[in-house]
N, C-alpha and C. Protein backbone atom coordinates (compact mmCIF):
# COMPACT_ATOMS: atom_id res chain seq x y z
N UNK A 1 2.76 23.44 -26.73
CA UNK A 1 3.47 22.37 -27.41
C UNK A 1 2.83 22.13 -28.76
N UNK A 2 3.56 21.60 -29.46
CA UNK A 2 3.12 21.34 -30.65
C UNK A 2 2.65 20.62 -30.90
N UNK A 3 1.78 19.59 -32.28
CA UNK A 3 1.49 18.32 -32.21
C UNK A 3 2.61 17.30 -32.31
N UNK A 4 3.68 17.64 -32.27
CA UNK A 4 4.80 16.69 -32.74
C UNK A 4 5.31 16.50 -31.52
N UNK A 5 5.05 17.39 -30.05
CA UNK A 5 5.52 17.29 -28.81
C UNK A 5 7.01 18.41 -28.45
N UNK A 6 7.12 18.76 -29.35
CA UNK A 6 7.99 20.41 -29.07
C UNK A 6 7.26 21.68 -29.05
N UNK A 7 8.08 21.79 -28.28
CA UNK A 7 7.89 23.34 -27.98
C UNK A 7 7.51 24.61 -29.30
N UNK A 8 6.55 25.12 -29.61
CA UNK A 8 6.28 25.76 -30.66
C UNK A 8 7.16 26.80 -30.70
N UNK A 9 7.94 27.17 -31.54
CA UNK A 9 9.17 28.37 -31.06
C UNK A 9 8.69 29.35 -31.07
N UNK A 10 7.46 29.93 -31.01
CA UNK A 10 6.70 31.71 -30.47
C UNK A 10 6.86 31.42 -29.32
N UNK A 11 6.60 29.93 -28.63
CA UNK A 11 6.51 30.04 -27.20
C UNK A 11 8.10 29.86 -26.48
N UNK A 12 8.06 30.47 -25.33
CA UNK A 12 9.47 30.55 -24.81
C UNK A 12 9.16 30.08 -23.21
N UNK A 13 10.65 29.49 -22.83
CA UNK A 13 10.28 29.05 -21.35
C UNK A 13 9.94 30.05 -20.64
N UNK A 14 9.05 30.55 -19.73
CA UNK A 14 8.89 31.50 -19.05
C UNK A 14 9.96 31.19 -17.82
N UNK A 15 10.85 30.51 -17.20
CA UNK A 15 11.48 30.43 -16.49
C UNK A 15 12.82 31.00 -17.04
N UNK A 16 12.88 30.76 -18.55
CA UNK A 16 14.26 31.48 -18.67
C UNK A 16 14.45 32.97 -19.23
N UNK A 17 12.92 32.99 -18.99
CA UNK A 17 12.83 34.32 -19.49
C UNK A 17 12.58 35.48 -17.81
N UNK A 18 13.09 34.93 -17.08
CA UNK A 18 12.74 35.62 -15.93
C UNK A 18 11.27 35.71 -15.45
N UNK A 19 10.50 34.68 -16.47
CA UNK A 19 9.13 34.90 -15.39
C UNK A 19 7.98 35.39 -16.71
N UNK A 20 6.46 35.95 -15.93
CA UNK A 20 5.61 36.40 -16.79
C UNK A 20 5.06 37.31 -16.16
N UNK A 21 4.37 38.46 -16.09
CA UNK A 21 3.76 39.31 -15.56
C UNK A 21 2.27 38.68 -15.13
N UNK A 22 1.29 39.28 -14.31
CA UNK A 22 0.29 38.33 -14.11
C UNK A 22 -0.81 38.66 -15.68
N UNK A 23 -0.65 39.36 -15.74
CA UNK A 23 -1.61 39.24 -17.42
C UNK A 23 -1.14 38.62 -18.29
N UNK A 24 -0.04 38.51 -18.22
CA UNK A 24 0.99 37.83 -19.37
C UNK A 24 0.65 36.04 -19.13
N UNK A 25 0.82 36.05 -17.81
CA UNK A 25 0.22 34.23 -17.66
C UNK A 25 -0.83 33.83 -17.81
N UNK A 26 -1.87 35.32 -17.15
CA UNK A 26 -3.60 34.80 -17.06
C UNK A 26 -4.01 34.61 -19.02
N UNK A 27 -3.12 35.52 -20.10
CA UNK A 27 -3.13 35.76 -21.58
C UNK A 27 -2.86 33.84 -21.83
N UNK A 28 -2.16 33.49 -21.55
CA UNK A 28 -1.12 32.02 -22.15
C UNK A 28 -2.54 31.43 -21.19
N UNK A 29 -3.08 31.18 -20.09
CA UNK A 29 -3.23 30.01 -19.89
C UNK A 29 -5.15 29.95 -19.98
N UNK A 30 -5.36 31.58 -20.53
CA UNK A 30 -6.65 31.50 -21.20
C UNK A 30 -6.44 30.55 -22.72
N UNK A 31 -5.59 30.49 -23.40
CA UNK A 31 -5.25 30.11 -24.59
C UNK A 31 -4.87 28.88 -24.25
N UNK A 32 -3.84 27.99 -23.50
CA UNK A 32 -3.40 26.76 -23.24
C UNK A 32 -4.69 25.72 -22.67
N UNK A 33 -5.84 26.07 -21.36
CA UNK A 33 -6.13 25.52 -20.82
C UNK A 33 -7.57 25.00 -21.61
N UNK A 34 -8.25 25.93 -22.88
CA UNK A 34 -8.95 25.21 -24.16
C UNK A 34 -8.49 24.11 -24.76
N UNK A 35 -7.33 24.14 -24.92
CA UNK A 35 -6.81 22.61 -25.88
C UNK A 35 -6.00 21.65 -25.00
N UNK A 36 -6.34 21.91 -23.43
CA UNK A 36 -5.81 20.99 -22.96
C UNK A 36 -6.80 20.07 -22.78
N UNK A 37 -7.94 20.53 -22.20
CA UNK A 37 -9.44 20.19 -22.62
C UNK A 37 -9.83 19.47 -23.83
N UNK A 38 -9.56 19.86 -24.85
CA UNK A 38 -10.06 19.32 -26.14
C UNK A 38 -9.48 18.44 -26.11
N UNK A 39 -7.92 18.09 -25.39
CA UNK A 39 -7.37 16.92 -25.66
C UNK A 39 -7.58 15.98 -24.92
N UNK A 40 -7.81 16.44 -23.60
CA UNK A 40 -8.38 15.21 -22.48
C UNK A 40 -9.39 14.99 -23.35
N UNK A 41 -10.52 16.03 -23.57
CA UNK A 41 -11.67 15.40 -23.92
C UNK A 41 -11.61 14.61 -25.17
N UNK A 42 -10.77 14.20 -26.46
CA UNK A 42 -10.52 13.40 -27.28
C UNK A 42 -9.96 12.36 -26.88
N UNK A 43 -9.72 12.25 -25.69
CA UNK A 43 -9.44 10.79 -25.61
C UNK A 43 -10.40 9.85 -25.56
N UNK A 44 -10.20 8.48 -26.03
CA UNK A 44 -11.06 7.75 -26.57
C UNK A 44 -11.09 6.98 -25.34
N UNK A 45 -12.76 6.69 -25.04
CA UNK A 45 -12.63 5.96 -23.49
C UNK A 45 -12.66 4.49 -24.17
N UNK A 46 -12.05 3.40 -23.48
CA UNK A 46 -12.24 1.98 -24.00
C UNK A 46 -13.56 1.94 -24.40
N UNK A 47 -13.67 1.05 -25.53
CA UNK A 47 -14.82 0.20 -25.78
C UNK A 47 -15.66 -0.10 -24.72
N UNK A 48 -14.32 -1.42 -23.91
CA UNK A 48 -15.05 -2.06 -22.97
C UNK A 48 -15.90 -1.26 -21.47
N UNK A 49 -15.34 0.56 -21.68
CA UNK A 49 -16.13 0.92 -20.51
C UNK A 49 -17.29 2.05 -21.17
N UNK A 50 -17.19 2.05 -22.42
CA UNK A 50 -17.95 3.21 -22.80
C UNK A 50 -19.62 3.27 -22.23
N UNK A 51 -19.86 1.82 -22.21
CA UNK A 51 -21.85 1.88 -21.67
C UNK A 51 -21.32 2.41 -19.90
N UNK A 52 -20.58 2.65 -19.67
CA UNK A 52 -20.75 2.70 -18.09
C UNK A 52 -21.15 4.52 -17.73
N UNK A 53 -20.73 4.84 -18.84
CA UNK A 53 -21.16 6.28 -18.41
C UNK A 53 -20.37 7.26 -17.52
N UNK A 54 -18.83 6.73 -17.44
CA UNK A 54 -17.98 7.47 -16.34
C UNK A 54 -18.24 8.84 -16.17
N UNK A 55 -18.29 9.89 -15.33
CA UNK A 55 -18.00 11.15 -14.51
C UNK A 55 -16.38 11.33 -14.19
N UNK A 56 -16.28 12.49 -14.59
CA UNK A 56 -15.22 13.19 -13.81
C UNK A 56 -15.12 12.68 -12.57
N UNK A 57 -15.67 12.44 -11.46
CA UNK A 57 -15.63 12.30 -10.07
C UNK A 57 -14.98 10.40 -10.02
N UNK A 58 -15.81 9.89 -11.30
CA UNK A 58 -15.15 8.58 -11.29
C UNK A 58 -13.65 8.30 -11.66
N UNK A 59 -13.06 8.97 -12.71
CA UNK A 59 -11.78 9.37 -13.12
C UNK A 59 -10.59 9.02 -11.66
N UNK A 60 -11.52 10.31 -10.92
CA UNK A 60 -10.62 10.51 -10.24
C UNK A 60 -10.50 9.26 -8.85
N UNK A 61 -11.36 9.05 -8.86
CA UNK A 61 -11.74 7.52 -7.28
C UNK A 61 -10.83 6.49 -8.32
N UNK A 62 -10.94 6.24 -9.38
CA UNK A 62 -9.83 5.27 -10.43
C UNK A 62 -8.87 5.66 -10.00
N UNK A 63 -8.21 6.36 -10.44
CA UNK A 63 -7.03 6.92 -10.62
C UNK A 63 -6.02 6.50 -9.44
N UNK A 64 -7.16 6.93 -7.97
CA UNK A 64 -6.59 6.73 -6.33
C UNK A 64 -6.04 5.39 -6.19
N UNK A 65 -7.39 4.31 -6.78
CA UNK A 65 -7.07 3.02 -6.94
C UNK A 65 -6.34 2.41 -7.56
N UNK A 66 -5.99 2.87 -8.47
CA UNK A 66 -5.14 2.16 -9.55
C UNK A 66 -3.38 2.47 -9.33
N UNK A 67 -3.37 4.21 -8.74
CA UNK A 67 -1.81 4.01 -8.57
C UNK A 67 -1.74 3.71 -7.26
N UNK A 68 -2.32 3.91 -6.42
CA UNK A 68 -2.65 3.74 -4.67
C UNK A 68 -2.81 2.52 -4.33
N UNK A 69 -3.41 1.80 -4.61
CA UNK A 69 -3.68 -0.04 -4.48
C UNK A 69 -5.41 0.66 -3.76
N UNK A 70 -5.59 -0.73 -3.13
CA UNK A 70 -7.15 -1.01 -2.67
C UNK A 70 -6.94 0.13 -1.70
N UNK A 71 -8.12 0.73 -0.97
CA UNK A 71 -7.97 1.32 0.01
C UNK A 71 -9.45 1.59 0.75
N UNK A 72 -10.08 2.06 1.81
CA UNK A 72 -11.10 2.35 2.52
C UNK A 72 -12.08 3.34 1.89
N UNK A 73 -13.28 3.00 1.94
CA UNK A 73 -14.43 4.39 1.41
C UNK A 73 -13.43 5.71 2.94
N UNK A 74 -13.23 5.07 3.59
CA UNK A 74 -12.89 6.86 4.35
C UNK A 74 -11.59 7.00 3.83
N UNK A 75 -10.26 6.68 3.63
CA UNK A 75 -9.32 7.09 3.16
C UNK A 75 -9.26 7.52 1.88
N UNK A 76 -10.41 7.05 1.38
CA UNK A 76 -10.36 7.67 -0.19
C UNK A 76 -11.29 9.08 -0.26
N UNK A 77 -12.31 8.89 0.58
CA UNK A 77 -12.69 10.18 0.89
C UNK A 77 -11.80 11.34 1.37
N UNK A 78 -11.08 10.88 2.11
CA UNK A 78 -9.92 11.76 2.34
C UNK A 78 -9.57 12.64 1.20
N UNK A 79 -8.67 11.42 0.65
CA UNK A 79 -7.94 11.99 -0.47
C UNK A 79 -8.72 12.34 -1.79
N UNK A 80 -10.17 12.17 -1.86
CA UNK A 80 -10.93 12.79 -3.20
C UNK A 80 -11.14 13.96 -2.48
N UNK A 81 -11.42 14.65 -0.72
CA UNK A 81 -11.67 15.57 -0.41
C UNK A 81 -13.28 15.86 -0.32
N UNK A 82 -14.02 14.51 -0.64
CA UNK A 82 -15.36 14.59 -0.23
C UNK A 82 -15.78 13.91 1.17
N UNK A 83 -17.01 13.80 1.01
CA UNK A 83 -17.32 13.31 2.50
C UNK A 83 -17.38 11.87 2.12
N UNK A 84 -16.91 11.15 3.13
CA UNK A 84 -17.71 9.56 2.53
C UNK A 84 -18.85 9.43 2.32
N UNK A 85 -19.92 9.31 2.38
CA UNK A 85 -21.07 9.24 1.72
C UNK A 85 -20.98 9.56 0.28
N UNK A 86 -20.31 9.81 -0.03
CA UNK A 86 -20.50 10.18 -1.75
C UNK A 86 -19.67 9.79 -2.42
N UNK A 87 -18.30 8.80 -1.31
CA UNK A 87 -17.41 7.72 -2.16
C UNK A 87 -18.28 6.65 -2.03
N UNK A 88 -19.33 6.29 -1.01
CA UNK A 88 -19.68 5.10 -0.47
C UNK A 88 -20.79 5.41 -1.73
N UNK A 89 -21.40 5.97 -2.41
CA UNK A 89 -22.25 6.15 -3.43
C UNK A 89 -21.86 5.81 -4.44
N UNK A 90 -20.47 6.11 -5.01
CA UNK A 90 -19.71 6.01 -5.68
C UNK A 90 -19.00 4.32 -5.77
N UNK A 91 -18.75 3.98 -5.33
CA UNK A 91 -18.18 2.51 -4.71
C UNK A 91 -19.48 1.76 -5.18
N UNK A 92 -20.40 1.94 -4.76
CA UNK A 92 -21.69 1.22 -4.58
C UNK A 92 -22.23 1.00 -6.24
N UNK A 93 -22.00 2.64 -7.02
CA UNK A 93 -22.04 2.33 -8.30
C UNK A 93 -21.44 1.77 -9.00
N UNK A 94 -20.03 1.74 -8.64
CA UNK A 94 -18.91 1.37 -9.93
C UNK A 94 -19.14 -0.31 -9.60
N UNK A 95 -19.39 -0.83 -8.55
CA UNK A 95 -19.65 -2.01 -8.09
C UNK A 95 -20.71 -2.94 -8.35
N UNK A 96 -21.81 -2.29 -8.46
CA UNK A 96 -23.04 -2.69 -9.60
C UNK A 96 -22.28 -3.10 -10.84
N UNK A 97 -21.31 -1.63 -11.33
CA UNK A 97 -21.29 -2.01 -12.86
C UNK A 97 -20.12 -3.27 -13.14
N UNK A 98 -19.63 -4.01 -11.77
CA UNK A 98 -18.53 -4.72 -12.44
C UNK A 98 -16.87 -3.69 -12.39
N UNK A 99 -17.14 -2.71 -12.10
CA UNK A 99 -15.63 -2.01 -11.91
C UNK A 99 -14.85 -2.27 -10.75
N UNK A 100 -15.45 -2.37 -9.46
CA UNK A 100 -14.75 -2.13 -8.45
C UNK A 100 -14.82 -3.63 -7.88
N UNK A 101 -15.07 -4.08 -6.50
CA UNK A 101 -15.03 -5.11 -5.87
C UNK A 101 -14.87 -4.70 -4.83
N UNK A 102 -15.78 -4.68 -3.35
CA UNK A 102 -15.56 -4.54 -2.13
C UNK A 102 -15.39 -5.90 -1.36
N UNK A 103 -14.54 -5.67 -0.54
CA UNK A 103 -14.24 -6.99 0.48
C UNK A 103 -14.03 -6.87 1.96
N UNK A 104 -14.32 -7.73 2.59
CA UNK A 104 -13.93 -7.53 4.01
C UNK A 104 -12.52 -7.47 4.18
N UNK A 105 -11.86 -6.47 5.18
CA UNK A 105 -10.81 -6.63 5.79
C UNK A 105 -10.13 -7.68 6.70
N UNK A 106 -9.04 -8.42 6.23
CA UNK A 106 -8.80 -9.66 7.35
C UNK A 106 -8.14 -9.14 8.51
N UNK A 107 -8.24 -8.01 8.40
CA UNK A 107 -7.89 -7.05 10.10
C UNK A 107 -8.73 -6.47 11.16
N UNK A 108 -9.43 -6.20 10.14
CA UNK A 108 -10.61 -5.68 10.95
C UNK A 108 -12.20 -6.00 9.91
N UNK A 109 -13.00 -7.02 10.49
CA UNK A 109 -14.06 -7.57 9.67
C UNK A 109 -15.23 -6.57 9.29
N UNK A 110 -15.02 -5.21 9.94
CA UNK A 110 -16.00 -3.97 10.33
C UNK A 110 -15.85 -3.40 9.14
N UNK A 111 -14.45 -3.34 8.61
CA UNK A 111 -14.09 -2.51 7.42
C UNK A 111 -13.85 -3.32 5.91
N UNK A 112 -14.48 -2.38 5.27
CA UNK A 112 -14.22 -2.65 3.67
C UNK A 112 -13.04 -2.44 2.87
N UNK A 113 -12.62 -3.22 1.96
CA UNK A 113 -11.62 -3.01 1.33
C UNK A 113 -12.41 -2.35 -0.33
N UNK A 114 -12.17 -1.60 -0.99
CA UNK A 114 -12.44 -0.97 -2.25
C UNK A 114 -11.04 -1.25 -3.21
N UNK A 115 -11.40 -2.36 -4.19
CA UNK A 115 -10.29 -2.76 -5.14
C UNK A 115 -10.62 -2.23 -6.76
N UNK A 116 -10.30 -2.53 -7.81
CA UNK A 116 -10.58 -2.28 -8.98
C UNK A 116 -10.73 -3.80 -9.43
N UNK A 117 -11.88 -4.27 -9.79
CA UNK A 117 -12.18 -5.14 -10.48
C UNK A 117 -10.66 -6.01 -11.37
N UNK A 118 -10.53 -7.28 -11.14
CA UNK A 118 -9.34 -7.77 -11.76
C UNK A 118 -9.25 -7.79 -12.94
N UNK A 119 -10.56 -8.04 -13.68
CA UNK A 119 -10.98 -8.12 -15.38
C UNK A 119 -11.40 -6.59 -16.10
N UNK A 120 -11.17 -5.81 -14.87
CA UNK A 120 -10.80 -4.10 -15.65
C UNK A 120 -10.17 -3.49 -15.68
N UNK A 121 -8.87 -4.06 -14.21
CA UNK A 121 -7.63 -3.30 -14.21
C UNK A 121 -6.79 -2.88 -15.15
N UNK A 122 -6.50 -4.01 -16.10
CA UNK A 122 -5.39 -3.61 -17.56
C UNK A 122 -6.40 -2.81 -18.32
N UNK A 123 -7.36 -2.94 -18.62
CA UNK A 123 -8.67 -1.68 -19.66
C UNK A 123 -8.53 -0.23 -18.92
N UNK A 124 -8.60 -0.10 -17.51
CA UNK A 124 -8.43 1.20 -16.85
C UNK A 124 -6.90 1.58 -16.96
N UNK A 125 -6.14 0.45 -16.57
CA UNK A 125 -4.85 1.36 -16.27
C UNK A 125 -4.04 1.64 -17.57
N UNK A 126 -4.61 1.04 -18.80
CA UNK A 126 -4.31 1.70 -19.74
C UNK A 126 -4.67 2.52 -20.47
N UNK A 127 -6.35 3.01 -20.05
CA UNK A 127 -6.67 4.39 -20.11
C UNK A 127 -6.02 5.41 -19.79
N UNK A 128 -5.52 5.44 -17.95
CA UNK A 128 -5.22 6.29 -17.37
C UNK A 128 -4.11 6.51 -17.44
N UNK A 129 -3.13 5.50 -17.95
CA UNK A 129 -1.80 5.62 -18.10
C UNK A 129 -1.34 6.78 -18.98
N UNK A 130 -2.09 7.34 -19.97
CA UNK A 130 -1.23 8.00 -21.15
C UNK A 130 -1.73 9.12 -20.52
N UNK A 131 -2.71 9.81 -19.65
CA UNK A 131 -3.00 11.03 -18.47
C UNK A 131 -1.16 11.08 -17.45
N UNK A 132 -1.03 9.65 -17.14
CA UNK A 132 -0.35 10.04 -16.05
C UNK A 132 1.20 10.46 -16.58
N UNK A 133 0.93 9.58 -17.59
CA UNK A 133 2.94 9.90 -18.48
C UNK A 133 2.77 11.45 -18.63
N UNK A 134 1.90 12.13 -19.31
CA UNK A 134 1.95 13.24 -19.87
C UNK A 134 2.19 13.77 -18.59
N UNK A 135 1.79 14.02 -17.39
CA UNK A 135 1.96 14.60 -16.41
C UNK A 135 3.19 14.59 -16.30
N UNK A 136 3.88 13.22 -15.93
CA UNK A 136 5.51 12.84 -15.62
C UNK A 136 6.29 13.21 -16.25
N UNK A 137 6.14 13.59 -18.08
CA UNK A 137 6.71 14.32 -19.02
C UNK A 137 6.67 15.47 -18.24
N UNK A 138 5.75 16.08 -18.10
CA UNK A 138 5.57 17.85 -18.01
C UNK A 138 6.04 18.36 -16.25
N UNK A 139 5.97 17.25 -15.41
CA UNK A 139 6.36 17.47 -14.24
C UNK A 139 8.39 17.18 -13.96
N UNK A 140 8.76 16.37 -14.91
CA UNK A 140 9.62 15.57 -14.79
C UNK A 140 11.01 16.69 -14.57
N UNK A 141 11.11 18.05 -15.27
CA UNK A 141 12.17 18.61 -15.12
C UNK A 141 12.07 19.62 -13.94
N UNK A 142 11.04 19.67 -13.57
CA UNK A 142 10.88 20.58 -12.36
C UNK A 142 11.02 19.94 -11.00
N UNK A 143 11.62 21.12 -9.90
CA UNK A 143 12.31 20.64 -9.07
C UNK A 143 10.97 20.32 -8.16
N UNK A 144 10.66 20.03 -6.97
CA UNK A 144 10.10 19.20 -6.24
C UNK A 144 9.28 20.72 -5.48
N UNK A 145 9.74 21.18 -5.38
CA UNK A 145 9.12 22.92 -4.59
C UNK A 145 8.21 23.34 -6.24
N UNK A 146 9.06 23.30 -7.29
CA UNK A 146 7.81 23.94 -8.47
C UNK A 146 6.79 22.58 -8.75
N UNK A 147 6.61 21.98 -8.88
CA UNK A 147 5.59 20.83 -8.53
C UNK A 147 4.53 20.76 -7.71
N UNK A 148 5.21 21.23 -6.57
CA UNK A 148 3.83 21.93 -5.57
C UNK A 148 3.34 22.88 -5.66
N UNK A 149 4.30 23.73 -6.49
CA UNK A 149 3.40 25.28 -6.98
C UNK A 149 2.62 25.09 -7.72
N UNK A 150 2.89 24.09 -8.78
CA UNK A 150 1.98 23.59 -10.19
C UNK A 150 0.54 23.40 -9.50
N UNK A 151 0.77 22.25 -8.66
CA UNK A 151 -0.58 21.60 -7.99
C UNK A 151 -1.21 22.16 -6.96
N UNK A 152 -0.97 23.23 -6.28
CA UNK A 152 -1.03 24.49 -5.44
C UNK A 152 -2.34 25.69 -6.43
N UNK A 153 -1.67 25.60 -7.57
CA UNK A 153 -2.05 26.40 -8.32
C UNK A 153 -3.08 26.55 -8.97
N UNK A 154 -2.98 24.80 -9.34
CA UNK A 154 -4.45 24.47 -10.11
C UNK A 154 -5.86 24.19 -9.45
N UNK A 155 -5.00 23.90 -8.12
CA UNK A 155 -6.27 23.37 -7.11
C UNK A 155 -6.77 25.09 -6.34
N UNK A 156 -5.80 26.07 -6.49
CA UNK A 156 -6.63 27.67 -6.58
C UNK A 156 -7.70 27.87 -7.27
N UNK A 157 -7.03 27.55 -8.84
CA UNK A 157 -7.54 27.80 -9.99
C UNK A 157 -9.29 27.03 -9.87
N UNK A 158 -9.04 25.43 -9.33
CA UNK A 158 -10.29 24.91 -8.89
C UNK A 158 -11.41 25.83 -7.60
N UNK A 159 -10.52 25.72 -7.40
CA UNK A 159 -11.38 26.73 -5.98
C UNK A 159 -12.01 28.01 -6.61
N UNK A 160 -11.18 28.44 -7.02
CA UNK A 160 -11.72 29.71 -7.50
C UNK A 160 -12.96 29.88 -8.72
N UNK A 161 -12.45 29.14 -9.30
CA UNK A 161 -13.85 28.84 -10.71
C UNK A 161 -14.84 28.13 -9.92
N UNK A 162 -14.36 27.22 -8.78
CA UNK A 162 -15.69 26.69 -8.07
C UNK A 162 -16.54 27.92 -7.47
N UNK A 163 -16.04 28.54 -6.62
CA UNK A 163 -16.41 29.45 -6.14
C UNK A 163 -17.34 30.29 -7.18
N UNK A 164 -17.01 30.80 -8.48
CA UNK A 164 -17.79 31.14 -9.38
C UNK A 164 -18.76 30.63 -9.78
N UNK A 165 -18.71 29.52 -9.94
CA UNK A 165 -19.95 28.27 -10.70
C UNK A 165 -21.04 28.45 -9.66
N UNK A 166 -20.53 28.15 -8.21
CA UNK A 166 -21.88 28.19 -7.26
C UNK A 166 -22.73 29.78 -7.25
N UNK A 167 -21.64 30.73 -7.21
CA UNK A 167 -22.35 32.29 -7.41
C UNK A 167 -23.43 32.26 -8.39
N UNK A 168 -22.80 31.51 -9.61
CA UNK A 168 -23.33 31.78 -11.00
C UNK A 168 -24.79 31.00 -10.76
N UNK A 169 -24.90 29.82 -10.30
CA UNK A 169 -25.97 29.37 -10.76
C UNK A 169 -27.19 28.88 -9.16
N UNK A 170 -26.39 29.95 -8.31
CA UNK A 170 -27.36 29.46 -6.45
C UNK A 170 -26.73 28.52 -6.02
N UNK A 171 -25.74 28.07 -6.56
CA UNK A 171 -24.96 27.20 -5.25
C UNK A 171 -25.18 25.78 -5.83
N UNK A 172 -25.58 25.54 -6.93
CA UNK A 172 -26.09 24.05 -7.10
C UNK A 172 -24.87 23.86 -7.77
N UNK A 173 -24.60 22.41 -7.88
CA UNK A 173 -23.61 22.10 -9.08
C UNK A 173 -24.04 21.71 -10.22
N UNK A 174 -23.09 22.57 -11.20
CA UNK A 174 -23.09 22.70 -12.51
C UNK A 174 -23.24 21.38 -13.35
N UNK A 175 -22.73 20.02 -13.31
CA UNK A 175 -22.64 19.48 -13.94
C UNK A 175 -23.48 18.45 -14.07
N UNK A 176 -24.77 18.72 -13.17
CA UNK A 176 -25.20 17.52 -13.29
C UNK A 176 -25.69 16.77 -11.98
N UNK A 177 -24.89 16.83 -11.51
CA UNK A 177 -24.75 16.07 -9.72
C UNK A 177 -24.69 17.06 -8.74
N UNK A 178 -25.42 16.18 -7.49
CA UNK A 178 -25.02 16.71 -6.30
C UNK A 178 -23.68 17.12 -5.51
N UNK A 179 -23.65 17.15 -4.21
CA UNK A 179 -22.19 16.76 -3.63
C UNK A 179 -22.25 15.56 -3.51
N UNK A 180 -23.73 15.22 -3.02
CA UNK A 180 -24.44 13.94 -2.60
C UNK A 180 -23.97 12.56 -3.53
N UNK A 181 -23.94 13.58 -4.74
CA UNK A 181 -24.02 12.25 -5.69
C UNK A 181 -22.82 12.23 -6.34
N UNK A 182 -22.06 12.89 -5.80
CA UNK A 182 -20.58 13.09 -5.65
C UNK A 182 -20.38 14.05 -6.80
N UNK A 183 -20.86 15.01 -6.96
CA UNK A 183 -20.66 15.98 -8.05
C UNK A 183 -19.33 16.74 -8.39
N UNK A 184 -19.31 16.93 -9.45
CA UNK A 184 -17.33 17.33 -9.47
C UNK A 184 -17.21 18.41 -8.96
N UNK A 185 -16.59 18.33 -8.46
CA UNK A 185 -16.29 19.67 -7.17
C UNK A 185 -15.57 20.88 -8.58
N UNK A 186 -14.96 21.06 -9.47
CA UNK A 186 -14.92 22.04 -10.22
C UNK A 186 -16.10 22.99 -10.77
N UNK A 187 -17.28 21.85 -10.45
CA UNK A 187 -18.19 22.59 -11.02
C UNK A 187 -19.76 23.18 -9.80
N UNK A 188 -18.82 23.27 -8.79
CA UNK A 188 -19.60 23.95 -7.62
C UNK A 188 -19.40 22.91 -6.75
N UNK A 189 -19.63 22.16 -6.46
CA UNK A 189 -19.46 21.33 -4.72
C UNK A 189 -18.44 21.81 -4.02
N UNK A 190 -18.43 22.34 -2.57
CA UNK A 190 -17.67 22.52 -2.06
C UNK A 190 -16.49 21.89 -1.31
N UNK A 191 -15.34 21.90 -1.39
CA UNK A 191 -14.50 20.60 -0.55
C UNK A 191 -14.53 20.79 1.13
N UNK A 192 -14.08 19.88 1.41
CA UNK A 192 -14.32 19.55 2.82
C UNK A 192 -12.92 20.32 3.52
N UNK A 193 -13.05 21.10 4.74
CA UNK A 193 -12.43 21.28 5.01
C UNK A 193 -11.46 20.56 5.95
């Protein structure tokens, strides 16, 4: 795409072109998946959260919360695909900093509720908002079966570069963190099966 948000005319739909050969896609998305990067990574994190120091791994526990509502350190473990212990690490941090808010359940007093802080919700969800439109733009004309191929695909693509990162460097993760310490699973932690 262009900077103006069209389609650059060298590039052509590969759907109406009958498709891409596999070098022909692995060629485009060595070239696409650099400046998709540069552009996540230019985004400007709020003011108000910049001392907090977010992680990738935090991004994503936001993200659950914010379009998902409150939910459990185990259901969110679920769905981040780590073990709890390393949402419950996670929770525990963002909660120090004023992001999150844990509460008892009025169903069950055993269990925690994990919310997003009320005085950070509009600062986060308008971070994350211009991530999620672009998605809804780029997901929006495809039918419901290519959508799952998309996200099928990338979470290969994760696996597979994970799989590399741990070869590459003994199994530790790359970025910094543990699994423990909830380390981004792109960059070696393994997901749970």
């Amino acid at each position: 795409m262009s900077t103006d948000g069209h389609r650059r005319e060298t590039e052509q739909d590969p759907r109406r072109d009958g498709g891409l050969a596999e070098d022909e896609a692995v060629r485009a998305l060595l070239q696409l998946m650099p400046r998709i990067v540069g552009r996540v990574k230019r985004l400007p994190v709020p003011e108000e959260l910049q001392s907090l120091a977010l992680a990738p791994r935090h991004l994503s526990l936001l993200s659950l919360l914010l379009f998902d509502g409150p939910s459990t350190v185990s259901d969110l473990a679920a769905r981040l695909e780590v073990a709890p212990t390393t949402v419950s690490l996670m929770v525990g941090e963002l909660s120090r900093k004023g992001v999150l808010e844990r509460r008892e359940d009025e169903n069950d007093r055993r269990r925690r509720i994990v919310s997003i802080a009320e005085g950070k919700r509009t600062t986060i969800s308008g971070w994350l908002a211009r991530g999620a439109d672009a998605w809804r733009h780029a997901l929006r004309t495809l039918s419901p079966l290519e959508r799952a191929l998309v996200v099928t695909t990338l979470r290969a693509y994760e696996d597979a570069a994970s799989d590399e990162d741990t070869a590459s460097d003994g199994g530790t993760a790359s970025d910094g963190g543990t699994e423990a310490e909830g380390g981004d699973s792109s960059a070696g932690v393994t997901r749970k099966s």
